[in-house]
Protein backbone atom coordinates (compact mmCIF):
# COMPACT_ATOMS: atom_id res chain seq x y z
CA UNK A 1 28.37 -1.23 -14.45
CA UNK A 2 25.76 -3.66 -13.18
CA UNK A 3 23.68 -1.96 -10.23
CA UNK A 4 22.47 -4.12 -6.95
CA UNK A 5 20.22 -2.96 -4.15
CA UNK A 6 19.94 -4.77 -0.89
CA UNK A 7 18.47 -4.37 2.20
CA UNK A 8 19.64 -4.89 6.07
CA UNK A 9 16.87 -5.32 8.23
CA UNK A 10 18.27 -4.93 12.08
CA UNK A 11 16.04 -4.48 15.63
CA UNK A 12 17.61 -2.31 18.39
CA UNK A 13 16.98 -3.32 21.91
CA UNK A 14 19.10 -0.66 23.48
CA UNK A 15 21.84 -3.08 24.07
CA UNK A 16 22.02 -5.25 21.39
CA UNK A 17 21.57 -5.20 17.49
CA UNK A 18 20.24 -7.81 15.54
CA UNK A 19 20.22 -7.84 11.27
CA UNK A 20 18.44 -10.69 9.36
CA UNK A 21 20.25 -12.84 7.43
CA UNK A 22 18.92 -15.85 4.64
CA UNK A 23 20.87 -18.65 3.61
CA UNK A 24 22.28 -19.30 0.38
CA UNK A 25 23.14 -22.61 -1.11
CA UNK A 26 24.82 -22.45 -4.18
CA UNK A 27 26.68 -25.60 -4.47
CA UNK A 28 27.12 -28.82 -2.15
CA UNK A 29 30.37 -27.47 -1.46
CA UNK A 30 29.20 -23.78 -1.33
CA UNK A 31 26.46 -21.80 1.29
CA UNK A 32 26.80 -18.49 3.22
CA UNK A 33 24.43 -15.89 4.65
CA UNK A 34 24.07 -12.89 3.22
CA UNK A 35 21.42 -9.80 2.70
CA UNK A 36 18.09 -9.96 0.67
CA UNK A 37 18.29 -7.73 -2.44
CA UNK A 38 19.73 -8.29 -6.14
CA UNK A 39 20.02 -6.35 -9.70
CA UNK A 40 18.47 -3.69 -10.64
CA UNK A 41 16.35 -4.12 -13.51
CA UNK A 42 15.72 -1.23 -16.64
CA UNK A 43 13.81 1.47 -15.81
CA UNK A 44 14.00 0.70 -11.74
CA UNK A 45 15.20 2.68 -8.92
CA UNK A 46 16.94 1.21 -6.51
CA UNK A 47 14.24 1.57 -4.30
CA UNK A 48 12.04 -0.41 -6.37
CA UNK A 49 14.73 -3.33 -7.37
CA UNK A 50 14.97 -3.84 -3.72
CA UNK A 51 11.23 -4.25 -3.10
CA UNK A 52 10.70 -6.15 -5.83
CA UNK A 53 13.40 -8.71 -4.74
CA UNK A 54 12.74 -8.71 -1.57
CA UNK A 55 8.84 -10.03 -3.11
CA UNK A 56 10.49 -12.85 -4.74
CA UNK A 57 12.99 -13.71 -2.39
CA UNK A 58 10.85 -13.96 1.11
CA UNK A 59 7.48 -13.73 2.79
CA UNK A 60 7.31 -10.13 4.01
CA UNK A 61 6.12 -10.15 7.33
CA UNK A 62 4.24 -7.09 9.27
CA UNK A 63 7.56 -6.22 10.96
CA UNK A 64 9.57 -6.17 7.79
CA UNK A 65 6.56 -4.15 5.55
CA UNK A 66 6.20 -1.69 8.65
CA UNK A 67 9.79 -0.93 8.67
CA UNK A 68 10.07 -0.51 4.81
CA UNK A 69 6.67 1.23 4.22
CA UNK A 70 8.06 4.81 5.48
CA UNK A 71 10.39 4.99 2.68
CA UNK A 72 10.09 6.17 -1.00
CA UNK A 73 11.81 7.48 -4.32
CA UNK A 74 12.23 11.18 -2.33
CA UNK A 75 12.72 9.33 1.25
CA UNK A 76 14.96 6.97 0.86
CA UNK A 77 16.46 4.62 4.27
CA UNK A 78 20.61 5.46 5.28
CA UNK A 79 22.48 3.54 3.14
CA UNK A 80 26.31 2.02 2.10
CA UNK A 81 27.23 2.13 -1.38
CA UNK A 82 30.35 -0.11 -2.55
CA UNK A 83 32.02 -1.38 -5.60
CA UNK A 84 32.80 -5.02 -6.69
CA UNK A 85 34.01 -6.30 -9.54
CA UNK A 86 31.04 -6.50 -11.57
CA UNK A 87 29.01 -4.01 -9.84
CA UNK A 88 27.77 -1.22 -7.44
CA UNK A 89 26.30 -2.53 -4.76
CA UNK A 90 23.95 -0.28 -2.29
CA UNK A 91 22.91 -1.15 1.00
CA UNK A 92 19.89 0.61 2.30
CA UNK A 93 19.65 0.06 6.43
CA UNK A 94 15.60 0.06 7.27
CA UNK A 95 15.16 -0.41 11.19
CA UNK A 96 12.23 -2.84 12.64
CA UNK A 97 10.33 -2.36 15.75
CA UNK A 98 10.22 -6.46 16.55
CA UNK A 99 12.27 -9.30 15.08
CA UNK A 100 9.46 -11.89 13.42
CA UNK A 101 10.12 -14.85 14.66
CA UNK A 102 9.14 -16.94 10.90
CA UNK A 103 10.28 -15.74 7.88
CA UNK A 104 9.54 -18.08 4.91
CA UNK A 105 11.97 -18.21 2.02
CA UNK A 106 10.51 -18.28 -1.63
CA UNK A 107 13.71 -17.72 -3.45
CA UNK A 108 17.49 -17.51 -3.22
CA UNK A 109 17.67 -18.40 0.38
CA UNK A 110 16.86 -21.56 2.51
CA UNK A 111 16.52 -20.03 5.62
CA UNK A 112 16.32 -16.47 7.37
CA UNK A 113 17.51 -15.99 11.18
CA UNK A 114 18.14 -13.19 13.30
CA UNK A 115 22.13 -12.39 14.32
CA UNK A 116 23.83 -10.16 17.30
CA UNK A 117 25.95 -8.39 15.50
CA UNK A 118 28.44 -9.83 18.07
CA UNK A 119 28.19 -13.21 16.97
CA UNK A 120 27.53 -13.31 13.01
CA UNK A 121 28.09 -16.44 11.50
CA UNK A 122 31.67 -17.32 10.38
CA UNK A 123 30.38 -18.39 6.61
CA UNK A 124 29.49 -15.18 5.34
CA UNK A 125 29.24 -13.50 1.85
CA UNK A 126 32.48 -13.01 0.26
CA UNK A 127 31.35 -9.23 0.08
CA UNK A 128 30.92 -9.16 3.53
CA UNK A 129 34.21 -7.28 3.83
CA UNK A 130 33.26 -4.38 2.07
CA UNK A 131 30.16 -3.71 4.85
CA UNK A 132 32.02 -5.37 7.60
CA UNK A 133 33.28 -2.09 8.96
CA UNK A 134 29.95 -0.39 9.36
CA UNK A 135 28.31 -3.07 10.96
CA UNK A 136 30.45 -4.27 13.42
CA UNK A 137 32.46 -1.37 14.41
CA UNK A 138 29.72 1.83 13.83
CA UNK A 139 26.63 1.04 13.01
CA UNK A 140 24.78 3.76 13.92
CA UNK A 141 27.53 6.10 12.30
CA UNK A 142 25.93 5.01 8.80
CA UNK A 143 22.38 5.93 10.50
């Protein structure tokens, strides 16, 4: 089975919880927003297919390499793991200490924006259900 790695980025202020999302076109009759992340290539860890997607898909910013630089192959963030039909999907959860207000897209997405989890867009990824519980009900269960 095909292997995926993505990555939720959120900010805490105490009171609210924000995750960055990017936009994906696919079609003129298809977009949603969904996570950064994709396949896992040979010989990668998931770990390492993250970073490397998250390279090609967007402009790290200070924010995003601070919160992701902690981590490593024996350290890895809290994460979801889920099945679809063509693959395993995991989720690794890697807290920021500010929200960067310009993200530029280089792949894959048109746009990234900060969400309340209280008021995430209505056109999300059809596998949004299978996180949907952990981020809206408990997040900080998974953490």
């Amino acid at each position: 089975m095909k292997k995926k790695a993505k990555v939720i980025f959120y900010y805490s202020t105490g009171e609210k919880i924000f995750i960055l999302l990017g936009k994906r076109v696919v079609s003129s009759s298809e977009e949603f927003w969904w996570l950064p992340g994709g396949s896992v290539e040979g010989g990668e860890s998931l770990l390492q297919a993250v970073a490397r997607e998250l390279n090609e898909e967007i402009s790290l910013t200070p924010a995003l390499i601070k919160g992701f630089e902690k981590y490593n192959e024996f350290n890895h963030p809290p994460s979801i793991t889920y099945p679809t039909d063509k693959s395993e999907v995991t989720v690794f959860m890697v807290q920021v200490n500010f929200m960067d207000e310009t993200i530029e897209c280089k792949e894959e997405f048109t746009e990234m924006k900060w969400f309340d989890l209280t008021s995430l867009p209505s056109d999300m990824s059809r596998e949004f259900p299978n996180i949907q519980p952990y981020v809206t009900n408990n997040f900080f269960a998974v953490l």
